[in-house]
C-alpha atoms as a PDB file:
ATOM      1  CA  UNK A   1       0.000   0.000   0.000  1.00  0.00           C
ATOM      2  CA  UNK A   2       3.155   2.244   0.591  1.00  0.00           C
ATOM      3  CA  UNK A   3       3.949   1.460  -2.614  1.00  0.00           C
ATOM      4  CA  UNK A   4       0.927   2.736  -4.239  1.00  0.00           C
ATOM      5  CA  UNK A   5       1.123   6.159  -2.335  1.00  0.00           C
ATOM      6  CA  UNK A   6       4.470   6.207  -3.349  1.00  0.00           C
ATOM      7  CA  UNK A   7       3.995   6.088  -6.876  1.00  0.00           C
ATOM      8  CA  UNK A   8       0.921   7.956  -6.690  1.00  0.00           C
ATOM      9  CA  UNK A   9       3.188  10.832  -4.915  1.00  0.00           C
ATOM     10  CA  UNK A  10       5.188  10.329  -8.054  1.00  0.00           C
ATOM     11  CA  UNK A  11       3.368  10.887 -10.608  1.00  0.00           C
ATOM     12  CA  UNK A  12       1.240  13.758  -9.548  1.00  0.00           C
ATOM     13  CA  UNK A  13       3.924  16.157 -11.211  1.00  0.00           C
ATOM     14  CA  UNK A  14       2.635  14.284 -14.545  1.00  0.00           C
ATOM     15  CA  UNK A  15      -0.874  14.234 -13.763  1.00  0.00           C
ATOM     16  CA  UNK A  16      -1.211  17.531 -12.940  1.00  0.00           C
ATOM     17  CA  UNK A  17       0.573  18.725 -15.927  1.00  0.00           C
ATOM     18  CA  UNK A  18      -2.073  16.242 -18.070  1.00  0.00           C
ATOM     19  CA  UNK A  19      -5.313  17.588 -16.417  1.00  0.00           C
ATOM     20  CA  UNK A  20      -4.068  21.366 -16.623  1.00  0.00           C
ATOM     21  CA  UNK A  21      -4.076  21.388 -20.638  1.00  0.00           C
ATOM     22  CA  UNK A  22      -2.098  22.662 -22.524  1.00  0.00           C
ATOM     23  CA  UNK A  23      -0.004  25.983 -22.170  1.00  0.00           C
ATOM     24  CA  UNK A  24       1.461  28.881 -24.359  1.00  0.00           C
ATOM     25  CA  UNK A  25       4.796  26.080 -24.665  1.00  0.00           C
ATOM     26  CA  UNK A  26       3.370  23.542 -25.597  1.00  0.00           C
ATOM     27  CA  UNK A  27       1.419  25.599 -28.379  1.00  0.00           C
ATOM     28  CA  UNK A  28       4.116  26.626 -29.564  1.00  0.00           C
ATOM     29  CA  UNK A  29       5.564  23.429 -29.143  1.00  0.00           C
ATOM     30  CA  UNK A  30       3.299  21.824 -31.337  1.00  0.00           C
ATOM     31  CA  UNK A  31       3.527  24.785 -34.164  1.00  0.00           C
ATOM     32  CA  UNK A  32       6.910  24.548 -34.043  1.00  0.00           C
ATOM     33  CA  UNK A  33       6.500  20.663 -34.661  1.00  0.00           C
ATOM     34  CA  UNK A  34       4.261  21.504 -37.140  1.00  0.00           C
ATOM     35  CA  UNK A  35       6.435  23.515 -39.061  1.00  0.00           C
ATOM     36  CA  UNK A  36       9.004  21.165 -38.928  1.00  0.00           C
ATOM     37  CA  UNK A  37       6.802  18.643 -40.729  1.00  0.00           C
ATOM     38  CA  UNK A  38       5.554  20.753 -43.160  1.00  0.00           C
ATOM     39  CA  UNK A  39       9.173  22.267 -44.373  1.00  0.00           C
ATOM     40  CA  UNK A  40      10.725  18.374 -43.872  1.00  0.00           C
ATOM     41  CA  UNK A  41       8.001  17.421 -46.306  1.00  0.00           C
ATOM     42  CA  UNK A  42       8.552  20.237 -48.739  1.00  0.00           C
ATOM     43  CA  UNK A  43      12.210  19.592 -49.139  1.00  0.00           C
ATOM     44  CA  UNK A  44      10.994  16.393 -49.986  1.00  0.00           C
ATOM     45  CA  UNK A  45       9.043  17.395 -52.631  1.00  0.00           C
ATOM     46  CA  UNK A  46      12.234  19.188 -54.009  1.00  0.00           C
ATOM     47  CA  UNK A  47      14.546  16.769 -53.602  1.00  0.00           C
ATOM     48  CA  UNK A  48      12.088  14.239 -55.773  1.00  0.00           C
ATOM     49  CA  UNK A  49      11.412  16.710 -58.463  1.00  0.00           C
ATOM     50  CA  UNK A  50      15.357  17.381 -58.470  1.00  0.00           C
ATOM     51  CA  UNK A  51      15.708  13.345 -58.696  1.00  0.00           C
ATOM     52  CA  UNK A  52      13.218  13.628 -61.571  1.00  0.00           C
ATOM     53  CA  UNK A  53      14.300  16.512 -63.483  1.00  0.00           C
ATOM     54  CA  UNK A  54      18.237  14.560 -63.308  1.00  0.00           C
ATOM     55  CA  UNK A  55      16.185  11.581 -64.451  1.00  0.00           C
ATOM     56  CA  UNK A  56      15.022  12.969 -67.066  1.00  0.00           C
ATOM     57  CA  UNK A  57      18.395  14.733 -68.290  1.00  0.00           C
ATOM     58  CA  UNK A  58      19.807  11.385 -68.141  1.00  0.00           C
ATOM     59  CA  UNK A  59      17.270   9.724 -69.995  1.00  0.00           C
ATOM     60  CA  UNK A  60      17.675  12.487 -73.005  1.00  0.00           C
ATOM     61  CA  UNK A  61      21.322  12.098 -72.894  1.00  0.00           C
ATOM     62  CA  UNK A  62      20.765   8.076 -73.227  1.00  0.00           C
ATOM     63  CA  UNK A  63      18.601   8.965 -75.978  1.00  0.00           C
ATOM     64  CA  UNK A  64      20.876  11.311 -77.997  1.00  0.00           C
ATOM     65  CA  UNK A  65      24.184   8.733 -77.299  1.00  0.00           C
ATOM     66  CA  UNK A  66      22.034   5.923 -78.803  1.00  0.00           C
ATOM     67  CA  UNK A  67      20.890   7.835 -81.796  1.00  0.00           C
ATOM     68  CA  UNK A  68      24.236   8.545 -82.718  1.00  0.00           C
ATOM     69  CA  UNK A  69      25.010   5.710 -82.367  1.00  0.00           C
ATOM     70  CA  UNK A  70      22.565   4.024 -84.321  1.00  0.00           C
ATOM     71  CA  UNK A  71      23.306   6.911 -86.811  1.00  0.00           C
ATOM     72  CA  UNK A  72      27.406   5.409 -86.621  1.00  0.00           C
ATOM     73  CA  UNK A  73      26.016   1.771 -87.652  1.00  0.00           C
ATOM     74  CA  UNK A  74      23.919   2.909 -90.305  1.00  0.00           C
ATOM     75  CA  UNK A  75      27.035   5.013 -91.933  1.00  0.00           C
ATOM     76  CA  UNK A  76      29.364   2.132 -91.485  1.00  0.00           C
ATOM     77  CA  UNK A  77      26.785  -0.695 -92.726  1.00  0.00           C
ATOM     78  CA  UNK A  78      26.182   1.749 -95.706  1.00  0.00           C
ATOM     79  CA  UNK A  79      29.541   2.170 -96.274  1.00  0.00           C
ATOM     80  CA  UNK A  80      30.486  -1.927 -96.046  1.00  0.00           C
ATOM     81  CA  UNK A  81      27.260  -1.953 -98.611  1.00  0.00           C
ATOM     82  CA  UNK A  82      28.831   0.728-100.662  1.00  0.00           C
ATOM     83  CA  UNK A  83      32.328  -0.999-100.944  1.00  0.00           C
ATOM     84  CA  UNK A  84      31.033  -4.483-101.274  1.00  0.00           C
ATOM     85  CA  UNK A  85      29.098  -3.437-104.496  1.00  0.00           C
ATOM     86  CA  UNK A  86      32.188  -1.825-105.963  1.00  0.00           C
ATOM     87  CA  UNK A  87      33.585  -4.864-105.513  1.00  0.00           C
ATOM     88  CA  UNK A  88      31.710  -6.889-107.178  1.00  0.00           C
ATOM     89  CA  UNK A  89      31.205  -4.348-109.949  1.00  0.00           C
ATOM     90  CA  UNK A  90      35.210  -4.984-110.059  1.00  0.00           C
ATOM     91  CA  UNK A  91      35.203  -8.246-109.958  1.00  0.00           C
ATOM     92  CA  UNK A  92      32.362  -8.399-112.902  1.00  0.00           C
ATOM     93  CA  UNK A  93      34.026  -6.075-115.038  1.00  0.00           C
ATOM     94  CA  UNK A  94      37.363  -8.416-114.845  1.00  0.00           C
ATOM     95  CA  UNK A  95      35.355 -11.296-115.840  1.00  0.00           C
ATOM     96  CA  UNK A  96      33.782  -9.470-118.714  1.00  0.00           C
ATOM     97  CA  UNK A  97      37.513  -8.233-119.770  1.00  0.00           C
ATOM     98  CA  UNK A  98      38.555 -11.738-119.613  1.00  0.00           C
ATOM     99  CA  UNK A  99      35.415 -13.079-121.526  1.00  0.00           C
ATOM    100  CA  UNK A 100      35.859 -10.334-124.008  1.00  0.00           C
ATOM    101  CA  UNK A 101      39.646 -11.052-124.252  1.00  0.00           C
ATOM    102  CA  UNK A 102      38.824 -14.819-124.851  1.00  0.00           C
ATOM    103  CA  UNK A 103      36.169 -14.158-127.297  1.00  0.00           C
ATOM    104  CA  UNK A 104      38.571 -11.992-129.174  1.00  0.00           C
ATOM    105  CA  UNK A 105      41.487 -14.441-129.465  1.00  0.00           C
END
């Protein structure tokens, strides 16, 4: 029973400060709390649009790096295409000079 008084005796400084509301401190307190959230979740909101915008720089710069890229290939298959048929046209002519030769002797 000593006990109980005891730790009623203790916790009347708590008690007290729960049944007597809430004062100018803790008003501003909570405002200040408030605040706090509110700027903590606006910085969020920048930091994720920052995140996005960087995003989206990347994803143009991907974008531009594989169309050149692409653009590279298409030059060098072009190119292979363009000396492959010279080739040939080479190698047709030759046999045409050698027909024509043969025919001729």
């Amino acid at each position: 029973m000593l006990h109980l008084l005891l730790l009623c005796l203790d916790a009347m400084p708590v008690l007290a400060k729960v049944l007597s509301g809430a004062t100018t401190y803790d008003t501003l307190l909570g405002a200040r709390h408030r605040a706090s959230r509110t700027l903590f979740a606006e910085e969020l909101q920048v930091q994720h649009t920052c995140a996005r915008m960087e995003h989206d720089v990347q994803r143009h710069r991907v974008e531009w790096d594989t169309t050149d890229r692409m653009r590279r290939l298409e030059q060098e298959h072009q190119r292979a295409q363009a000396e492959r048929a010279a080739q040939e046209r080479a190698e047709l002519e030759a046999r045409m000079g050698r027909i024509m030769r043969a025919r001729g002797a």
